[in-house]
C-alpha atoms as a PDB file:
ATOM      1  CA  UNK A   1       0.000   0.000   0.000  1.00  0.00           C
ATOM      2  CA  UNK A   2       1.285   3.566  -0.760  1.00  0.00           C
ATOM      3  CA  UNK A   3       1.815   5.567   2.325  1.00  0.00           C
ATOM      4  CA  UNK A   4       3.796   8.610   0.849  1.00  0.00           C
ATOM      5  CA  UNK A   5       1.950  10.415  -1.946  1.00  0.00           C
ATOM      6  CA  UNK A   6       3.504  13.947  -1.164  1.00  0.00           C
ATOM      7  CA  UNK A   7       5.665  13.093  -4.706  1.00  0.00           C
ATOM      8  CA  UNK A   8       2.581  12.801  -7.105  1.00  0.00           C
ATOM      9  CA  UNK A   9      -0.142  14.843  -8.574  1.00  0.00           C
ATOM     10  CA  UNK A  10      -3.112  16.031  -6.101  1.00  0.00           C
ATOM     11  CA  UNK A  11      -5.543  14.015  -8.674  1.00  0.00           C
ATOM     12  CA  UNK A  12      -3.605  10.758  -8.146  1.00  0.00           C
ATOM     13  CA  UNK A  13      -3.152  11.661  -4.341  1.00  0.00           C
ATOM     14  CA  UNK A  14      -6.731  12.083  -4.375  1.00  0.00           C
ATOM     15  CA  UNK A  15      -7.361   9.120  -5.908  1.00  0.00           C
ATOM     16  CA  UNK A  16      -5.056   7.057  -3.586  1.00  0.00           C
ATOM     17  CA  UNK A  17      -6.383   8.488  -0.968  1.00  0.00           C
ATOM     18  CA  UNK A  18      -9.670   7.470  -1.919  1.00  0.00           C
ATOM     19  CA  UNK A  19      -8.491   3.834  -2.945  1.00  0.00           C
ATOM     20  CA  UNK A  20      -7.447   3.431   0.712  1.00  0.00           C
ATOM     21  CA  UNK A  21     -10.388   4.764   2.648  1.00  0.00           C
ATOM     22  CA  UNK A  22     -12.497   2.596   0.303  1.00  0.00           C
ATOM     23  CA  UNK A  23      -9.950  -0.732   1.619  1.00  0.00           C
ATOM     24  CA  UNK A  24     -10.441   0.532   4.807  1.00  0.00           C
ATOM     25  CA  UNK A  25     -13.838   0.588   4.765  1.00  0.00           C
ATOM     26  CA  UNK A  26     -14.115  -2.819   3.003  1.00  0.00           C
ATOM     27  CA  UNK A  27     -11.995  -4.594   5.628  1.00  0.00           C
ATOM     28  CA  UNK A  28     -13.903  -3.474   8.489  1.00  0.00           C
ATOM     29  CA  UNK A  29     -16.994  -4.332   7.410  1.00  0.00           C
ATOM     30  CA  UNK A  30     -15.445  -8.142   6.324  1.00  0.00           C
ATOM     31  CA  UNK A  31     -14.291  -7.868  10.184  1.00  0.00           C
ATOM     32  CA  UNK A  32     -17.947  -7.154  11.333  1.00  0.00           C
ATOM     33  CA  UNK A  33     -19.734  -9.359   9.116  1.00  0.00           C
ATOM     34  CA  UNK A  34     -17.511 -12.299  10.204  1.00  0.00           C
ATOM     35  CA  UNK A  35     -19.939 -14.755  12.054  1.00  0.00           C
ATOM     36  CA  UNK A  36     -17.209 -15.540  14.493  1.00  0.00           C
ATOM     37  CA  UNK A  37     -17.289 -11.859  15.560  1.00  0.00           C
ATOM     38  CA  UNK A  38     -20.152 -12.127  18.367  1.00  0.00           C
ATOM     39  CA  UNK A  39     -21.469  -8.798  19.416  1.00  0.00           C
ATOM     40  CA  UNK A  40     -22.750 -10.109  22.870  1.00  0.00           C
ATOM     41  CA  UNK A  41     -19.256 -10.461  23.719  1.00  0.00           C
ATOM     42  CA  UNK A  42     -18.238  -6.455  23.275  1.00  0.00           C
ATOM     43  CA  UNK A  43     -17.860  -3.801  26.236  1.00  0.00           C
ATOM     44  CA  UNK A  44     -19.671  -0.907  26.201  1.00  0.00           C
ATOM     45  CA  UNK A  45     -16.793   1.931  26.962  1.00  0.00           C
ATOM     46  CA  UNK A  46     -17.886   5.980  27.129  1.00  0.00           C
ATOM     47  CA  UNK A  47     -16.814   8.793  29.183  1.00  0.00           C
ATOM     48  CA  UNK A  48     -18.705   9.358  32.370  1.00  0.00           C
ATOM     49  CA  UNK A  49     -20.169  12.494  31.272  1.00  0.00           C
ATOM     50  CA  UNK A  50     -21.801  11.007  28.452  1.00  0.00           C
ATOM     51  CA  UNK A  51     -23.419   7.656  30.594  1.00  0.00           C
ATOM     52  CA  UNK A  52     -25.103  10.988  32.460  1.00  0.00           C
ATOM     53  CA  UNK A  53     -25.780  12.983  29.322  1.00  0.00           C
ATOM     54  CA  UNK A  54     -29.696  14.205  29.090  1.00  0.00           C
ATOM     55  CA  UNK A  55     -31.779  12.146  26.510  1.00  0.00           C
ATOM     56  CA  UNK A  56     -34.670   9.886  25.806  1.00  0.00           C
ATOM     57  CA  UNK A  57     -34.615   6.762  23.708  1.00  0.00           C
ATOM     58  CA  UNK A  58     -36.803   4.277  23.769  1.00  0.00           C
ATOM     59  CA  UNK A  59     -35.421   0.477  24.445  1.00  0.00           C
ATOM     60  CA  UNK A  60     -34.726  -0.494  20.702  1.00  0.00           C
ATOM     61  CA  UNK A  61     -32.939   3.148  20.184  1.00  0.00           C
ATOM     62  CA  UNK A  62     -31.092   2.759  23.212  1.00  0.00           C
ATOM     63  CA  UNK A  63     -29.842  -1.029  21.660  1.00  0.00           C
ATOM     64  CA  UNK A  64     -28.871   0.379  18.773  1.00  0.00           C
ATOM     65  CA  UNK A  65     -26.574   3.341  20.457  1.00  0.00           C
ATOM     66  CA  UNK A  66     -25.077   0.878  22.284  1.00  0.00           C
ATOM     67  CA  UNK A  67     -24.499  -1.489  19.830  1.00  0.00           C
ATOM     68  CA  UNK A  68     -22.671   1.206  18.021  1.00  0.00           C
ATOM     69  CA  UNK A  69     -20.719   2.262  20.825  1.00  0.00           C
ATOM     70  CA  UNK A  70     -19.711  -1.136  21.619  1.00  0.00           C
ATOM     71  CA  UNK A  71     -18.039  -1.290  18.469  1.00  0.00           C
ATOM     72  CA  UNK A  72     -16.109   1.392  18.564  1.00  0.00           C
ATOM     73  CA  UNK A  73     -12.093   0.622  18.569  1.00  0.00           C
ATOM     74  CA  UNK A  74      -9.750   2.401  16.905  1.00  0.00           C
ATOM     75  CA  UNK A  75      -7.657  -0.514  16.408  1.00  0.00           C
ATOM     76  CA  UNK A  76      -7.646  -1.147  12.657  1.00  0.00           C
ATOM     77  CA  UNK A  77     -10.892   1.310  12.004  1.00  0.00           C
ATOM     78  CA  UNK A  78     -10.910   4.029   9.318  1.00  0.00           C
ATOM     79  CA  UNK A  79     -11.429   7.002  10.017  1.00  0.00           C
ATOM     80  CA  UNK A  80     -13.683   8.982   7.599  1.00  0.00           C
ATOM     81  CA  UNK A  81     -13.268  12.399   6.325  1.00  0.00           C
ATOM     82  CA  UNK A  82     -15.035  14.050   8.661  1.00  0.00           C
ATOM     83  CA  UNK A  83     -12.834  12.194  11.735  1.00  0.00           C
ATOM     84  CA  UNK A  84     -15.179   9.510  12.649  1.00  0.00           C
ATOM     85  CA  UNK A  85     -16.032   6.337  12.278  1.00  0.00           C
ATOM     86  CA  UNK A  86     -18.442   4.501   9.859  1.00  0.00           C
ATOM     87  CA  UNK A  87     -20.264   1.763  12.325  1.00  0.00           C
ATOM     88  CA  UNK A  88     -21.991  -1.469  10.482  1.00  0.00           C
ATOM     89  CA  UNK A  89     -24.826  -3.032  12.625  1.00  0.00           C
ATOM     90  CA  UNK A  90     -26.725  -6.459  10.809  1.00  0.00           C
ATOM     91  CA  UNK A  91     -30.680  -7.142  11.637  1.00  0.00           C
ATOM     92  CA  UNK A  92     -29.026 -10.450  12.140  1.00  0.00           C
ATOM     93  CA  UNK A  93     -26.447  -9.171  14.763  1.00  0.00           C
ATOM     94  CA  UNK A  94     -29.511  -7.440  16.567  1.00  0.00           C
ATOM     95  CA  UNK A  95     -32.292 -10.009  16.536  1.00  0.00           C
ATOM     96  CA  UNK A  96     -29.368 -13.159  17.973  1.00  0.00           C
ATOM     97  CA  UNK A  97     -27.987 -10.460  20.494  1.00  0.00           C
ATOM     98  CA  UNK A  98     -32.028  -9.449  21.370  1.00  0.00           C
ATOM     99  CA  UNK A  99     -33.993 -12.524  21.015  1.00  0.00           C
ATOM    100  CA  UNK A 100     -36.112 -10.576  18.336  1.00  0.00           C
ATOM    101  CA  UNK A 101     -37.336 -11.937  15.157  1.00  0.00           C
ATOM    102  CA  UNK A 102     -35.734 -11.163  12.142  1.00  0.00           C
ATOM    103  CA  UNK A 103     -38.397  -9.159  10.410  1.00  0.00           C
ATOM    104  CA  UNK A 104     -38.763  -6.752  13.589  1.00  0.00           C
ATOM    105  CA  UNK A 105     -34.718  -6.486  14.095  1.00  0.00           C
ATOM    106  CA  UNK A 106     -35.066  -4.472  10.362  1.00  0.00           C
ATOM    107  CA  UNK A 107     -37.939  -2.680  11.337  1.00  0.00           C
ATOM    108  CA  UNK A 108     -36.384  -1.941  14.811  1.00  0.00           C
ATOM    109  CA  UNK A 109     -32.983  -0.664  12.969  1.00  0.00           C
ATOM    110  CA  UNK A 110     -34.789   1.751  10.662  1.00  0.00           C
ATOM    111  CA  UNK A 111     -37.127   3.285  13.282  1.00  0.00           C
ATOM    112  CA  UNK A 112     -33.777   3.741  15.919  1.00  0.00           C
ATOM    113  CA  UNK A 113     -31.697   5.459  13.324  1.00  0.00           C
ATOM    114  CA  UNK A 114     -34.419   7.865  12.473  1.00  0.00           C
ATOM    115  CA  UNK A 115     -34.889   8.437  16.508  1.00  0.00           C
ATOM    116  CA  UNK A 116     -30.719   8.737  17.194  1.00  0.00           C
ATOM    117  CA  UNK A 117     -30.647  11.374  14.705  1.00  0.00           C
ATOM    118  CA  UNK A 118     -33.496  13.797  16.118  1.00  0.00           C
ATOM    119  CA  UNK A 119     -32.601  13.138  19.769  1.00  0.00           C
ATOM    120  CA  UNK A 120     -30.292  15.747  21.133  1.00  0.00           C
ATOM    121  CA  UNK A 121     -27.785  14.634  23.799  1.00  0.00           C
ATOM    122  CA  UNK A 122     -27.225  17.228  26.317  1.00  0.00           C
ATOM    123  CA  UNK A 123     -23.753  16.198  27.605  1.00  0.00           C
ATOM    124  CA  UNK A 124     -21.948  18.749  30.678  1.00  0.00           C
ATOM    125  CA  UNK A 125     -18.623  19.354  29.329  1.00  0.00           C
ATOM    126  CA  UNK A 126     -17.844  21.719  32.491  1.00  0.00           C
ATOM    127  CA  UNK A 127     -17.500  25.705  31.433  1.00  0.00           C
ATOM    128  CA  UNK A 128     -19.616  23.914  28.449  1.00  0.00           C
ATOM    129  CA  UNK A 129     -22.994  22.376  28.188  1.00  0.00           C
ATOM    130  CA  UNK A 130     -22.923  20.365  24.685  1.00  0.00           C
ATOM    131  CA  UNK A 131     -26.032  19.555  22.854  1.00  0.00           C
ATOM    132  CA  UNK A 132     -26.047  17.573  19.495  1.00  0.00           C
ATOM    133  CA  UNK A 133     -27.968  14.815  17.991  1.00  0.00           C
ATOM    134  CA  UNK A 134     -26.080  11.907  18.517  1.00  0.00           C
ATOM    135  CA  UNK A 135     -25.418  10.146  14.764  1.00  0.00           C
ATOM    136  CA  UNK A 136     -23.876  12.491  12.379  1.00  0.00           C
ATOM    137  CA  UNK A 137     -24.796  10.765   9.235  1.00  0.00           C
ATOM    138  CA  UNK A 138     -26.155   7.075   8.321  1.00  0.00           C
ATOM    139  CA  UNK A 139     -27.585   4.639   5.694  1.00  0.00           C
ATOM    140  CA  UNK A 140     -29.896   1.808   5.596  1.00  0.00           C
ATOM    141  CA  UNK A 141     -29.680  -0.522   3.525  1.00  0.00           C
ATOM    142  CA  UNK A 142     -33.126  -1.663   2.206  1.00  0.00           C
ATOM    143  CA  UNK A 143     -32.359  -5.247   0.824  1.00  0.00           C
ATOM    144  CA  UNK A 144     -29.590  -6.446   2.992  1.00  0.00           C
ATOM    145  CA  UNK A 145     -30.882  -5.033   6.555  1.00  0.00           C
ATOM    146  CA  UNK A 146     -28.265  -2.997   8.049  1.00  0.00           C
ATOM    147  CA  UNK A 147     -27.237  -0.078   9.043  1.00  0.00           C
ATOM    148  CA  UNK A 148     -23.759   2.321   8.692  1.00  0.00           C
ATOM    149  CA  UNK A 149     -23.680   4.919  11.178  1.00  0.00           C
ATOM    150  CA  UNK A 150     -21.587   7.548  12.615  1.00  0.00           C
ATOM    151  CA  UNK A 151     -21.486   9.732  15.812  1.00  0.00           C
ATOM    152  CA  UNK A 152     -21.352  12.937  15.925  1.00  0.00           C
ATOM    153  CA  UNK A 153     -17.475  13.940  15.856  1.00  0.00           C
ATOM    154  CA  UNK A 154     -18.338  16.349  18.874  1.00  0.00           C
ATOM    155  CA  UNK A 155     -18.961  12.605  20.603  1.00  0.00           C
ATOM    156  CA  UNK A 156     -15.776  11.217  19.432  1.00  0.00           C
ATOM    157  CA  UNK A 157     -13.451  12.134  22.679  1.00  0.00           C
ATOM    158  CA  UNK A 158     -16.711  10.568  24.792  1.00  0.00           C
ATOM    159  CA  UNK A 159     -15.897   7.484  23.000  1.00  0.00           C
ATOM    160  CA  UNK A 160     -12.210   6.595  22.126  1.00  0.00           C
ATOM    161  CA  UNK A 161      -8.632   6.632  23.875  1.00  0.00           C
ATOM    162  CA  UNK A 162     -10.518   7.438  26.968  1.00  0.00           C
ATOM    163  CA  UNK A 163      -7.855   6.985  30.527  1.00  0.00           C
ATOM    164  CA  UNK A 164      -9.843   8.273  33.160  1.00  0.00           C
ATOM    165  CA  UNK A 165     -13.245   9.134  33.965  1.00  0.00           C
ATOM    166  CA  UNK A 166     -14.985   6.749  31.944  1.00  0.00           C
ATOM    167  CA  UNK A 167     -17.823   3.853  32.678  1.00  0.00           C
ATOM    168  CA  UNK A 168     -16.999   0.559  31.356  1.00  0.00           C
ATOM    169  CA  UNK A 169     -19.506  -2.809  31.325  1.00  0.00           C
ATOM    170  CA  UNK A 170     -20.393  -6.181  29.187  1.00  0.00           C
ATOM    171  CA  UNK A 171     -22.965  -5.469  26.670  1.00  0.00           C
ATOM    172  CA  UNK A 172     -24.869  -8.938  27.083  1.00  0.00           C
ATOM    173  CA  UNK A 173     -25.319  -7.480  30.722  1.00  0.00           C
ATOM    174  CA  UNK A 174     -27.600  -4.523  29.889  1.00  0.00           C
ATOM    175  CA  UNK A 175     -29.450  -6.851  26.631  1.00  0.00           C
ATOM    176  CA  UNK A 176     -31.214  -8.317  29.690  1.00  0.00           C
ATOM    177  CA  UNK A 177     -33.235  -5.127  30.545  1.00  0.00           C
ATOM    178  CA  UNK A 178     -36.451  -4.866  28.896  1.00  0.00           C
ATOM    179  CA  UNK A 179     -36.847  -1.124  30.179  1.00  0.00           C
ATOM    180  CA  UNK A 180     -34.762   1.736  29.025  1.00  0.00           C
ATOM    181  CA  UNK A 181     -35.215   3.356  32.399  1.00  0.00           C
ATOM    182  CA  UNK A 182     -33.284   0.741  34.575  1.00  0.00           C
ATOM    183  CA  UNK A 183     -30.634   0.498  31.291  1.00  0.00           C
ATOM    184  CA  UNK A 184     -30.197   4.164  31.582  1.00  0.00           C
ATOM    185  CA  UNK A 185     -29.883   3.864  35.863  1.00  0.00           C
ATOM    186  CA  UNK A 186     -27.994   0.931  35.196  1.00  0.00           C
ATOM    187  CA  UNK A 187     -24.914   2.926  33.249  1.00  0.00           C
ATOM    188  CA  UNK A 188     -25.414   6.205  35.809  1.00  0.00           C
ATOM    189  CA  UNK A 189     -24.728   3.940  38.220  1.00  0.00           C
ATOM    190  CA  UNK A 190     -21.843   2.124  36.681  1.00  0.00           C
ATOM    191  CA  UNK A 191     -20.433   5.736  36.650  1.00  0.00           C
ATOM    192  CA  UNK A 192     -20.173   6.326  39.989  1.00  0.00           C
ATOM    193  CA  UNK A 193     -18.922   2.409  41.243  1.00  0.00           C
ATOM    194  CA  UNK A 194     -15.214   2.714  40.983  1.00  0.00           C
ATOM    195  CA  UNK A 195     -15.535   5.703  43.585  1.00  0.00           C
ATOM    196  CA  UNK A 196     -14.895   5.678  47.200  1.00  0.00           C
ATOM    197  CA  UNK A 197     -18.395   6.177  47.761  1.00  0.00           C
ATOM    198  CA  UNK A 198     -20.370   5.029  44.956  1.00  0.00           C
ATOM    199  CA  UNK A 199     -23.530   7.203  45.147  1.00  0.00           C
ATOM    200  CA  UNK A 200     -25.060   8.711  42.553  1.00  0.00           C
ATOM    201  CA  UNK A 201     -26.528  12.269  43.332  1.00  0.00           C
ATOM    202  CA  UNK A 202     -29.151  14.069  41.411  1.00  0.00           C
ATOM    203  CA  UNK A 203     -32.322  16.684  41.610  1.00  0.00           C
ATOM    204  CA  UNK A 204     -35.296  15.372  40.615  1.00  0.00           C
ATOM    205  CA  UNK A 205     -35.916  17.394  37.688  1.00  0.00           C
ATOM    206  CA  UNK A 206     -32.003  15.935  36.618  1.00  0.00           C
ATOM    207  CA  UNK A 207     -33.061  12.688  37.400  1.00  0.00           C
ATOM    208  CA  UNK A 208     -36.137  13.363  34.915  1.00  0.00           C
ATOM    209  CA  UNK A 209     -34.337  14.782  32.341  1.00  0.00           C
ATOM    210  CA  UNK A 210     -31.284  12.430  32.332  1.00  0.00           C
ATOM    211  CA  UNK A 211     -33.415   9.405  32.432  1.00  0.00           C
ATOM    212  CA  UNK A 212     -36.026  10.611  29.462  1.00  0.00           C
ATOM    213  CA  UNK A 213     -38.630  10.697  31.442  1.00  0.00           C
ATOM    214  CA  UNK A 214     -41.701  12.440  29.832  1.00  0.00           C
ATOM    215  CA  UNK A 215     -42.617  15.562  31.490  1.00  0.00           C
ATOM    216  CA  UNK A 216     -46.131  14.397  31.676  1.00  0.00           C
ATOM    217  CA  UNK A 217     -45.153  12.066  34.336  1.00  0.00           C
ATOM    218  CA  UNK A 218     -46.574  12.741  37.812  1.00  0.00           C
ATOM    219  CA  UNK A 219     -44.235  11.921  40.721  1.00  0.00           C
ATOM    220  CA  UNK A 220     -46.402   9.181  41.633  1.00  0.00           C
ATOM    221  CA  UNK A 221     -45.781   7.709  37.813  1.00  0.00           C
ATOM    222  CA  UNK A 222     -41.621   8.851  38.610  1.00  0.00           C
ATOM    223  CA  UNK A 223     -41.425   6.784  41.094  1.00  0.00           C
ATOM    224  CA  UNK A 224     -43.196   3.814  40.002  1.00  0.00           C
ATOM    225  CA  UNK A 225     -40.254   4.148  37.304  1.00  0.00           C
ATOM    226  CA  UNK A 226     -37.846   4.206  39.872  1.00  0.00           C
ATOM    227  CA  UNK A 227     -38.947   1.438  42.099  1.00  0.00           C
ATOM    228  CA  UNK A 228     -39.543  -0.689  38.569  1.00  0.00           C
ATOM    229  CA  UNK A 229     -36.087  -0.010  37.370  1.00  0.00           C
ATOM    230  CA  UNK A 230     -34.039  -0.747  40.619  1.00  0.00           C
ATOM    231  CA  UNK A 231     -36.075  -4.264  40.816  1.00  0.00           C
ATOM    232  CA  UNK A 232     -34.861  -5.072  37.599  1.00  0.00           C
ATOM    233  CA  UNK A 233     -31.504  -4.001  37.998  1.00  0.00           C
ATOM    234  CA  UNK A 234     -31.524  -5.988  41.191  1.00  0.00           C
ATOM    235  CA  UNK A 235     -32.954  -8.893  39.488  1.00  0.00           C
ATOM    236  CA  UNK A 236     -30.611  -9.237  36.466  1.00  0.00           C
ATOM    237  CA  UNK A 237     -27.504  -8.336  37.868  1.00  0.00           C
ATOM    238  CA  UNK A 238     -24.980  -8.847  40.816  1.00  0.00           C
ATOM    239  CA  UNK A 239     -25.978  -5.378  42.448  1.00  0.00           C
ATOM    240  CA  UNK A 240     -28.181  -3.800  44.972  1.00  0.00           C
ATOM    241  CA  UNK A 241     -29.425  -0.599  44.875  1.00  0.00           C
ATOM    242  CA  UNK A 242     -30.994   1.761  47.522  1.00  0.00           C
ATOM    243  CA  UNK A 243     -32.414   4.906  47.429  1.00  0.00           C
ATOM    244  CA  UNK A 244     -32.668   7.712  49.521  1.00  0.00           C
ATOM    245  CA  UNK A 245     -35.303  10.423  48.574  1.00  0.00           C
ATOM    246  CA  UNK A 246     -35.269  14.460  50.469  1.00  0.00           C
ATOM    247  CA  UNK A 247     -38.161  16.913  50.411  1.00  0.00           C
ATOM    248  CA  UNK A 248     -38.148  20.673  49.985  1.00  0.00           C
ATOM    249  CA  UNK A 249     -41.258  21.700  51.574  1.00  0.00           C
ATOM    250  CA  UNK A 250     -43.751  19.200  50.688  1.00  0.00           C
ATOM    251  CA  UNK A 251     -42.075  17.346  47.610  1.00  0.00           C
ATOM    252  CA  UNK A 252     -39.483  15.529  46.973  1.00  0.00           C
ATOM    253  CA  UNK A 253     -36.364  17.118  45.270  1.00  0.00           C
ATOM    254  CA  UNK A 254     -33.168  15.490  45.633  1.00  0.00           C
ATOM    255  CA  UNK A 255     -32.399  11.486  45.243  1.00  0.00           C
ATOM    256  CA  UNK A 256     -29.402   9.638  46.166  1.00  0.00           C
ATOM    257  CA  UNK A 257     -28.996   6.142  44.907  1.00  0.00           C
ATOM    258  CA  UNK A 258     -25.909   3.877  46.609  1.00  0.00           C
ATOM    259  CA  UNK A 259     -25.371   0.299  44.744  1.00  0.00           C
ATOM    260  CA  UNK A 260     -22.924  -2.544  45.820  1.00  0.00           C
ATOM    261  CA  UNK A 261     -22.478  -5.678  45.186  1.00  0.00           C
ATOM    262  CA  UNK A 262     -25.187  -8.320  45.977  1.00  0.00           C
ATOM    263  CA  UNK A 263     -23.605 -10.167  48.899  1.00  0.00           C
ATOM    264  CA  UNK A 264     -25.620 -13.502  47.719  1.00  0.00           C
ATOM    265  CA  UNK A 265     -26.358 -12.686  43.784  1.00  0.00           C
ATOM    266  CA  UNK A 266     -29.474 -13.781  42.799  1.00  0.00           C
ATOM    267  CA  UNK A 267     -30.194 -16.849  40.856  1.00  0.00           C
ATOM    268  CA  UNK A 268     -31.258 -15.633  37.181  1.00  0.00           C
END
């Protein structure tokens, strides 16, 4: 392969150029369509800020992002012009990984790309507060069922060569939940274990927002959503979680959730 083209015209360098994005390309998606490449066996890996960024998906959306992110290494990827990465996700990949039929896995893809690019993620950057739909640009493809995707490069440093301040955790462990709202507790939580005190903090108008809950929702429907969420978190992994709710005046405004691990885990 030609790695020096400073020496030739810019039509040929352009040319080469494009020759070796195209082998780039073409390699990684022999990589992902390899049947002995099993998705269920990938980490999700983002910074912490963005497994507390502000959004609401619903639960096929939300197994799409992640399927994404999981496959996100920038070991032998190519990076595209506009300094991300082109993701490839199969129907097939998502119905084994899901337990959904095949026909629904397309449907599902289709309908989750359309929702990642409206959503806005609201992610605190600090002196910053950064808000961006999450996939920069995609294609499905209508007789093979997949998808080719890329984030947003504002998302890019959320999701590669990350050292410190990042959540880490098995994919097949959050393709148990059948409810967004405990996979989105779930990774908030997973934020905050490696610290001395793993509790995770929040207002309940944060809470709301982080977790996609519709404003509609009366606090009586909130916390149903809480209580359902921590059972099944609970329930399908080797944590416990308790909560701790304060009022201001006559409602409650702060919550402070604590996990640790299940001293006897549960039989699944």
């Amino acid at each position: 392969m030609i790695d020096d083209i400073s020496g030739i015209g810019k039509d040929l360098a352009e040319k080469v150029m494009r020759l070796k994005s195209q082998a780039g390309q073409a390699a990684q998606d022999e990589l992902q369509a390899d049947p002995r490449n099993d998705i269920t066996e990938n980490t999700v890996t983002k910074s912490n800020a963005l497994a507390r960024a502000k959004y609401g998906l619903s639960l096929p959306a939300k197994r799409v992002f992640e399927m994404l992110v999981s496959k996100m290494n920038p070991l032998g990827m190519q990076f595209n012009q506009f300094g991300t990465i082109d993701l490839t996700l199969y129907a097939t990949e998502y119905a084994e990984a899901t337990g959904t039929p095949l026909n629904t896995a397309y449907l599902d893809l289709k309908a989750s790309l359309d929702a990642l690019e409206r959503e806005r993620i609201i992610i605190d950057e600090g002196d910053y507060i950064v808000s961006r739909p999450l996939i920069f640009k995609s294609k499905y493809h209508k007789s093979e069922g997949h998808i080719i995707a890329s984030f947003h490069p504002e998302f890019m440093p959320h999701l590669l060569h990350l050292s410190k301040e990042f959540t880490k955790y098995p994919l097949l462990e959050v393709l148990k939940f059948r409810s967004q709202y405990a996979w989105r507790l779930y990774e908030m939580l997973m934020s905050v274990k490696a610290q001395k005190k793993p509790v995770l903090s929040l207002s309940v108008e944060d809470f709301r927002e982080k977790m996609g809950i519709p404003d509609s929702y009366i606090w009586s429907r909130v916390q149903d959503v809480i209580l359902k969420s921590i059972n099944e978190i609970e329930t399908k992994t080797e944590f416990d979680v308790s909560l701790k709710k304060t009022k201001k005046g006559r409602a409650f405004a702060w919550l402070e959730f604590t996990i640790e691990k299940q001293k006897q885990p549960k039989l699944l």
